[in-house]
N, C-alpha and C. Protein backbone atom coordinates (compact mmCIF):
# COMPACT_ATOMS: atom_id res chain seq x y z
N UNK A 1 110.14 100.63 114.03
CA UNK A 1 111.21 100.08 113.24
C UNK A 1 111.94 101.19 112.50
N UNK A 2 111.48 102.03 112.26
CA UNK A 2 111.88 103.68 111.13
C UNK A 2 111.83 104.26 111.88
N UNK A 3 113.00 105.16 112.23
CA UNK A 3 112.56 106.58 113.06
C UNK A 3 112.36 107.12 112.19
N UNK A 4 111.89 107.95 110.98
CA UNK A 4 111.48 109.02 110.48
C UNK A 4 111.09 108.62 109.08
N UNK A 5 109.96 108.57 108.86
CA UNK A 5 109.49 108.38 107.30
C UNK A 5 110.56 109.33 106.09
N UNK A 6 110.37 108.71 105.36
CA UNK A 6 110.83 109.92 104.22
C UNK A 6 109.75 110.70 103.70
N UNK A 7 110.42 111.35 102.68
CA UNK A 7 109.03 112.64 102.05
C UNK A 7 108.49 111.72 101.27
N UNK A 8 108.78 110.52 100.52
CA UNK A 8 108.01 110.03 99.60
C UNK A 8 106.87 108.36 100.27
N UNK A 9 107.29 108.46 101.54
CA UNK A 9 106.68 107.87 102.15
C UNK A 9 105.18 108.44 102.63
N UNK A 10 105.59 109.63 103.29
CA UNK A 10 104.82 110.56 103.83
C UNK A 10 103.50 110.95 102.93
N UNK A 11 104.30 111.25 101.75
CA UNK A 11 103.13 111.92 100.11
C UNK A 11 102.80 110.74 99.82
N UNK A 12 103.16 109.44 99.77
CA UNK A 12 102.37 107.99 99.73
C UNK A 12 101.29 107.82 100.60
N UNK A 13 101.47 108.49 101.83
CA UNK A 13 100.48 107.94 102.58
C UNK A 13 99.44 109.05 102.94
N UNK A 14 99.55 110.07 102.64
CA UNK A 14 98.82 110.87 102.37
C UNK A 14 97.86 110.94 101.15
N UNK A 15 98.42 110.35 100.53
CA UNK A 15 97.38 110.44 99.05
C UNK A 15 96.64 108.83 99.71
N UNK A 16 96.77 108.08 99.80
CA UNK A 16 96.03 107.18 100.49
C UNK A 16 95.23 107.77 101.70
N UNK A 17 95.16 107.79 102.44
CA UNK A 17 94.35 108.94 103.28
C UNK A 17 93.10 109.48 102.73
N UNK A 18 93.77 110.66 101.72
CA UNK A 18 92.83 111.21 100.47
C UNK A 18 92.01 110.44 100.09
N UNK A 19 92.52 109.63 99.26
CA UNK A 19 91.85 108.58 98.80
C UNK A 19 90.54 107.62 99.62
N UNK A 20 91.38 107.23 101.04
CA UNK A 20 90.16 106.57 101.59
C UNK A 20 88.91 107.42 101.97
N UNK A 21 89.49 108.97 102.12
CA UNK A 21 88.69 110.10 102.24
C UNK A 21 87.62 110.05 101.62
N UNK A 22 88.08 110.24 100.19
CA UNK A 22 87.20 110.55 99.21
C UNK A 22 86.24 109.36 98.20
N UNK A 23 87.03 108.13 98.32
CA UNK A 23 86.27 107.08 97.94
C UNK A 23 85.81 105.77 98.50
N UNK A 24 86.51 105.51 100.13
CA UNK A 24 86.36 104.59 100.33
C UNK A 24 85.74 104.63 101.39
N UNK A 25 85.00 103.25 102.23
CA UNK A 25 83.75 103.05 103.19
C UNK A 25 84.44 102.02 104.22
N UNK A 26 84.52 102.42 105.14
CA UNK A 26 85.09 101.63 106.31
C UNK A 26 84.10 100.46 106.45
N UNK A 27 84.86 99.59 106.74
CA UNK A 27 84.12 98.29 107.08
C UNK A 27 84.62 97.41 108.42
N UNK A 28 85.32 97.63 108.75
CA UNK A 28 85.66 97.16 110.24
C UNK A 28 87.23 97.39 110.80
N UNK A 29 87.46 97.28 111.96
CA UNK A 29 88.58 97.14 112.50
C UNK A 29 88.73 95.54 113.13
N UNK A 30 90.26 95.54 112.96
CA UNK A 30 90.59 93.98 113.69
C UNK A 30 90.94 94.28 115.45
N UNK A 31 91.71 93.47 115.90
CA UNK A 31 92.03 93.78 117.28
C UNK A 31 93.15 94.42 117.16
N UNK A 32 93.96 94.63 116.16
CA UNK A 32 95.16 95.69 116.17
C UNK A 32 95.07 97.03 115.97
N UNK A 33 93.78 97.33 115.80
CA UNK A 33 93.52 98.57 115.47
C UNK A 33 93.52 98.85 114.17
N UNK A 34 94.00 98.23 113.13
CA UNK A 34 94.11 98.24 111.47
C UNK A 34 92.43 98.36 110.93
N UNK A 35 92.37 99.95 110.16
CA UNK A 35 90.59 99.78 109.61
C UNK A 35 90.81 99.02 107.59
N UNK A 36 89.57 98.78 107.97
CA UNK A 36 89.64 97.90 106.32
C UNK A 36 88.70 98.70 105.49
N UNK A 37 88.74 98.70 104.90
CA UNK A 37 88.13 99.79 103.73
C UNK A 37 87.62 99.38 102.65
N UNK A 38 86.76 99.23 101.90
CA UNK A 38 86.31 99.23 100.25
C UNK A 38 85.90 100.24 99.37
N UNK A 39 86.03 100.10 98.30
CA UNK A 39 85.74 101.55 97.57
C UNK A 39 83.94 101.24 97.37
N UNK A 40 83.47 102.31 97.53
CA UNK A 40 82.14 103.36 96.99
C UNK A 40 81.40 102.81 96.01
N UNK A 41 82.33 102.68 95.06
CA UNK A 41 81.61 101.86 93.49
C UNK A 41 82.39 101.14 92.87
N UNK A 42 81.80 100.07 92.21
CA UNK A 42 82.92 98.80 91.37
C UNK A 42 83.83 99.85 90.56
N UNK A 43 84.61 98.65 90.37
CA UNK A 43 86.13 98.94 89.38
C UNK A 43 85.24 98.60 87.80
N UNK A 44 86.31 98.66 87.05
CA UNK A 44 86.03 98.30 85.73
C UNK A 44 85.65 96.27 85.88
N UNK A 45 84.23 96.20 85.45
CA UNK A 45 84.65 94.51 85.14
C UNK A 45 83.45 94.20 86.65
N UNK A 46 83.01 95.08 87.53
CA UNK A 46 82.42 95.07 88.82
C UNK A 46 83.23 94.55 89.99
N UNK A 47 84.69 94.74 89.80
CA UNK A 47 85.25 94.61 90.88
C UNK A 47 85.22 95.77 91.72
N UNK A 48 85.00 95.31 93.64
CA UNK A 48 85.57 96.58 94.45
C UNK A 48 87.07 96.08 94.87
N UNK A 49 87.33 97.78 94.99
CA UNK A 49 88.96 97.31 95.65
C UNK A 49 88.64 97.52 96.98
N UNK A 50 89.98 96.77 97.76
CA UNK A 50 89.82 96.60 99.35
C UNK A 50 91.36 97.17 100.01
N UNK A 51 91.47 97.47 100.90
CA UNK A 51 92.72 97.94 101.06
C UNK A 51 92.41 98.70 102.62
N UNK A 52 93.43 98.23 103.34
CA UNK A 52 93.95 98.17 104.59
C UNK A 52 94.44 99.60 105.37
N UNK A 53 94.52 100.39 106.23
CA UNK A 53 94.92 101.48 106.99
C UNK A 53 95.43 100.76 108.02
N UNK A 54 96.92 100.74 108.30
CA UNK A 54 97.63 100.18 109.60
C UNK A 54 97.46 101.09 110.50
N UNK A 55 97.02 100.96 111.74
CA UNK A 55 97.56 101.37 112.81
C UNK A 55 98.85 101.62 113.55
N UNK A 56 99.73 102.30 113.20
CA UNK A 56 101.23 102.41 113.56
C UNK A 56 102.04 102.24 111.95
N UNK A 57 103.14 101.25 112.87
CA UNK A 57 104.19 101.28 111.42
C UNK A 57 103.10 100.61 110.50
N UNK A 58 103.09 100.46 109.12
CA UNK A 58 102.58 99.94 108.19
C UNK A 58 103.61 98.39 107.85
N UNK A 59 102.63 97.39 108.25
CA UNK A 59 103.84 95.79 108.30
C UNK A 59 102.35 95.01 108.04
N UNK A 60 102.91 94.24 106.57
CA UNK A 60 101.73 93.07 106.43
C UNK A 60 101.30 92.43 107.37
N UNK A 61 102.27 91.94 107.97
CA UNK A 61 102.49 90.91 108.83
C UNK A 61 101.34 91.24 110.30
N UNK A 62 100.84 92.29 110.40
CA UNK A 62 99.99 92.56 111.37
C UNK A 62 98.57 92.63 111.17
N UNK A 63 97.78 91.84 109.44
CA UNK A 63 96.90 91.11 109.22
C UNK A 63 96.71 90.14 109.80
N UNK A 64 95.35 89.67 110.24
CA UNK A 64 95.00 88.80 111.06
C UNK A 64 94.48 87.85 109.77
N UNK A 65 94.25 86.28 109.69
CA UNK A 65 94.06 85.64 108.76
C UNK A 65 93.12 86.00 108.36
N UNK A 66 92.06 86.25 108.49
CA UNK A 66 90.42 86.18 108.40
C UNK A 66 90.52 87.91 107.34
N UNK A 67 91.03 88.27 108.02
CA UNK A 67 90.94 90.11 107.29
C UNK A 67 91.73 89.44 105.96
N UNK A 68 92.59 88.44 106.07
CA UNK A 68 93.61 88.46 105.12
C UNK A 68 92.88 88.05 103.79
N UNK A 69 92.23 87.18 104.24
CA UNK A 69 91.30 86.39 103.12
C UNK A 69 90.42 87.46 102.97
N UNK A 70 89.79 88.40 103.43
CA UNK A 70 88.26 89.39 103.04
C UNK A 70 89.29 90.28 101.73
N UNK A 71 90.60 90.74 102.57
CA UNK A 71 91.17 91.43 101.63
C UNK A 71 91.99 91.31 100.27
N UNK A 72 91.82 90.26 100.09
CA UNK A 72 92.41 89.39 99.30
C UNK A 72 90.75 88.24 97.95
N UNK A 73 90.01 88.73 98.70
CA UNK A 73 88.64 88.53 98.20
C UNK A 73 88.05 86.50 98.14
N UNK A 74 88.44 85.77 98.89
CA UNK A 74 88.36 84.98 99.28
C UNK A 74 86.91 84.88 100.03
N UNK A 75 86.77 85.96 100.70
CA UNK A 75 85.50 85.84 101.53
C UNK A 75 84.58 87.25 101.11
N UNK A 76 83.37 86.88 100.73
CA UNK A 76 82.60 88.22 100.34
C UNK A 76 82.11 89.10 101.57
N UNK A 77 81.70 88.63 102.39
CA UNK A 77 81.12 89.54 103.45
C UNK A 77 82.25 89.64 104.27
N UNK A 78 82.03 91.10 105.21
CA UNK A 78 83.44 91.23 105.77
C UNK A 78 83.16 90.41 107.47
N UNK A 79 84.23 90.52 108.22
CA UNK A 79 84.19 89.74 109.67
C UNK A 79 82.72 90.79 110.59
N UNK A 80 82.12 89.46 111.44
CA UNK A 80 81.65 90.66 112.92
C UNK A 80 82.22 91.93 112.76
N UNK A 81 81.51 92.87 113.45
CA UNK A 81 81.90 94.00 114.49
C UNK A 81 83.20 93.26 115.45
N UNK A 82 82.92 92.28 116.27
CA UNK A 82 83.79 92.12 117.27
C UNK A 82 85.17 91.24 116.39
N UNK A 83 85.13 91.25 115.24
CA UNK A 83 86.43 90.45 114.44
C UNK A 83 85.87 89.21 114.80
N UNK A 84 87.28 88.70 114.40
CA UNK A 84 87.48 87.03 114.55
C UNK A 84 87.48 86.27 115.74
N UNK A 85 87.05 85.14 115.67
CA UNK A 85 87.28 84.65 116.97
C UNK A 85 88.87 84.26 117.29
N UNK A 86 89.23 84.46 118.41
CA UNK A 86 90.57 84.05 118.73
C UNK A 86 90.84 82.24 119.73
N UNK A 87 91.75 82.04 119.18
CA UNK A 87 91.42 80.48 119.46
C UNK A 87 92.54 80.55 120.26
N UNK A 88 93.13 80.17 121.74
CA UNK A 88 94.04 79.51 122.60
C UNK A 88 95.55 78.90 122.03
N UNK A 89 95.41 78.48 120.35
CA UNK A 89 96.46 77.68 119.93
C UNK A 89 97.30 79.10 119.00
N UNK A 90 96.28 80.28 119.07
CA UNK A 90 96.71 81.63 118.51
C UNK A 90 97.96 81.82 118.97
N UNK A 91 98.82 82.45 117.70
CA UNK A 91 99.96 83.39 119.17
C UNK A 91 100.23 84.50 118.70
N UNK A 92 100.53 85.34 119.67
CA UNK A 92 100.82 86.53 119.27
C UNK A 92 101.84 87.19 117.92
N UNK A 93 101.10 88.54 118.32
CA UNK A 93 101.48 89.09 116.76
C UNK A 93 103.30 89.21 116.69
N UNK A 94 104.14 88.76 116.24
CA UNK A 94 105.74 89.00 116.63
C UNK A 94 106.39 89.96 115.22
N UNK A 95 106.37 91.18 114.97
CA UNK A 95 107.01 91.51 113.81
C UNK A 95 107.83 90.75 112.88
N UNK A 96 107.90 91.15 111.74
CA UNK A 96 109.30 91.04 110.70
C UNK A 96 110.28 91.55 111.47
N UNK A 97 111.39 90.82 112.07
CA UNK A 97 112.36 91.36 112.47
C UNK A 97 113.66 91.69 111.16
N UNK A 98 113.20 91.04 109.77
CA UNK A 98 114.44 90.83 109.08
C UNK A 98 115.10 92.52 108.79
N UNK A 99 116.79 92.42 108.94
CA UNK A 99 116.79 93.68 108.90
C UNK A 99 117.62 94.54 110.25
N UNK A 100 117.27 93.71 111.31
CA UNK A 100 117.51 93.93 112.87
C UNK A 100 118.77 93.43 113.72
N UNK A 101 118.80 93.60 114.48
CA UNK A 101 119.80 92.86 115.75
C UNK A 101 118.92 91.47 115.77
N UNK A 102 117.30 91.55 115.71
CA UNK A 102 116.70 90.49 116.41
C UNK A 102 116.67 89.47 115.46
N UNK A 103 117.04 89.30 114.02
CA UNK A 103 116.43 88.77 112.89
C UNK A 103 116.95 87.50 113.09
N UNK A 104 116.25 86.64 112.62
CA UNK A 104 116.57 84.84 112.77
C UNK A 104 118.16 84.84 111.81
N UNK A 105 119.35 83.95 112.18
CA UNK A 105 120.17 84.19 111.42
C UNK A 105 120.71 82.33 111.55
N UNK A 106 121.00 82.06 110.15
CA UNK A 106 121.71 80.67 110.25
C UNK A 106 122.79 80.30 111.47
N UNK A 107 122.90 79.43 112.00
CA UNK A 107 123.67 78.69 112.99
C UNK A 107 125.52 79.00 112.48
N UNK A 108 126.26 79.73 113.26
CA UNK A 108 127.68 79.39 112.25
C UNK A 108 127.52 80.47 111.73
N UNK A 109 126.58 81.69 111.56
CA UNK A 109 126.37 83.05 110.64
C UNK A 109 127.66 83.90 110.92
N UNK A 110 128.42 84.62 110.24
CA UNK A 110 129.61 85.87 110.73
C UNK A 110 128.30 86.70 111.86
N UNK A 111 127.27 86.82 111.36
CA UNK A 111 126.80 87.88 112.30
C UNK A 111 126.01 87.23 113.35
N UNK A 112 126.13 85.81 113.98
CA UNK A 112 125.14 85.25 114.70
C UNK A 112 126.64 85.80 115.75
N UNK A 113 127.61 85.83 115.68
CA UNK A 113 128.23 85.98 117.17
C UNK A 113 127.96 87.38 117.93
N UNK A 114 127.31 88.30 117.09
CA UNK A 114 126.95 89.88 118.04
C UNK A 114 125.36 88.79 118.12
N UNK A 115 124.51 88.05 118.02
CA UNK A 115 123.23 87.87 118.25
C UNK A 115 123.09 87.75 119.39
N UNK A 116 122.14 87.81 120.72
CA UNK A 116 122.62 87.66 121.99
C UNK A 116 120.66 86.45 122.57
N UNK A 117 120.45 86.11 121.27
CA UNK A 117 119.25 85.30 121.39
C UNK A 117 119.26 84.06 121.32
N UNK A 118 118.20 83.49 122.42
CA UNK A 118 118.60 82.14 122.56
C UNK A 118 118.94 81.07 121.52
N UNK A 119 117.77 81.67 120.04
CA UNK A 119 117.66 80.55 119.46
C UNK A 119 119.46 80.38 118.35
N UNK A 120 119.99 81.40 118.19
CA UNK A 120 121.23 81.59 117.63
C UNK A 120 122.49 81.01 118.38
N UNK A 121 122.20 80.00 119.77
CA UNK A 121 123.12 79.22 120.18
C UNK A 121 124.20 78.59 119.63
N UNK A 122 125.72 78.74 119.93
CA UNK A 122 126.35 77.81 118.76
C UNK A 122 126.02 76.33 118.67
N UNK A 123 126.08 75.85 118.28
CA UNK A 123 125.96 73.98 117.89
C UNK A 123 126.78 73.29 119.29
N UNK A 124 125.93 72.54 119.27
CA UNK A 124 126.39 71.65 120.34
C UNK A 124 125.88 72.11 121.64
N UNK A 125 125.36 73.42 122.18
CA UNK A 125 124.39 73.38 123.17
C UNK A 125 123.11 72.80 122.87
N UNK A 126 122.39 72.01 122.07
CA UNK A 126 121.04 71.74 122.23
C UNK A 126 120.94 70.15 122.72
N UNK A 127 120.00 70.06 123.28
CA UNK A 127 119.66 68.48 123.94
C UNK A 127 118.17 67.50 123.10
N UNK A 128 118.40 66.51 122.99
CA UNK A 128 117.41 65.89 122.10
C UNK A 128 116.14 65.97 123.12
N UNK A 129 115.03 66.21 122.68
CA UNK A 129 113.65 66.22 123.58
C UNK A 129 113.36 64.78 123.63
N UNK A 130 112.32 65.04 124.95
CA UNK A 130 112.03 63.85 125.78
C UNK A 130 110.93 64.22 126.04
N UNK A 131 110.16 63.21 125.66
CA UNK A 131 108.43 62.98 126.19
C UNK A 131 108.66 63.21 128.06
N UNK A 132 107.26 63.94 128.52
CA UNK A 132 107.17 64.48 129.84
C UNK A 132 106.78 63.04 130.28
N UNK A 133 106.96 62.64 131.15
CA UNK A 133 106.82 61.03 131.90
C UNK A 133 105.58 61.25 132.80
């Protein structure tokens, strides 16, 4: 999505790095390749913190539910080795497009006429659905 980080991106994510370096304990990977992390020793109060390493661009949106809740502290123990189970009604991971050529845009938008995606059709191409017989 970024061709080129900035410098204050870069020194952001480097001191995170550091950080997981120096204080934090891997605890699993999901199927995206994203590792999850906790710190070493409680916070003030006996909280640990938890916090995420993306694999690629860095996008919430490529949390899987189950990590979402461990990281978010909902669930105390973290997932399997092998992650979550994946269920058939799953669907794939689709980025944040907002921002893009691809981004969902109201019907009638000034900028839905450069959109060249199906769902940005003008009005009056769609047909009412019908039960399969």
């Amino acid at each position: 999505m970024y061709d080129s980080l900035s410098f204050v991106r870069r020194v952001s994510g480097l001191g995170t790095y550091l950080a997981t370096f120096l204080t934090g304990t891997l605890v699993g990977h999901d199927l995206n390749g994203n590792g999850y992390y906790k710190s070493r020793r409680s916070m003030l109060g006996g909280h640990e913190k938890r916090w995420v390493l993306y694999k690629g661009e860095p996008e919430a949106t490529k949390i899987p539910p189950l990590w979402f809740g461990w990281l978010h502290k909902m669930y105390d123990l973290p997932l399997p080795k092998g992650g979550a189970k994946s269920y058939q009604v799953s669907k794939r991971h689709k980025p944040n497009l907002t921002g893009t050529y691809a981004a969902s845009l109201p019907r009638r938008h000034l900028l839905s006429l450069l959109a060249l995606d199906e769902h940005t059709k003008p009005a009056g191409s769609s047909h009412s659905w019908r039960p399969p017989e």
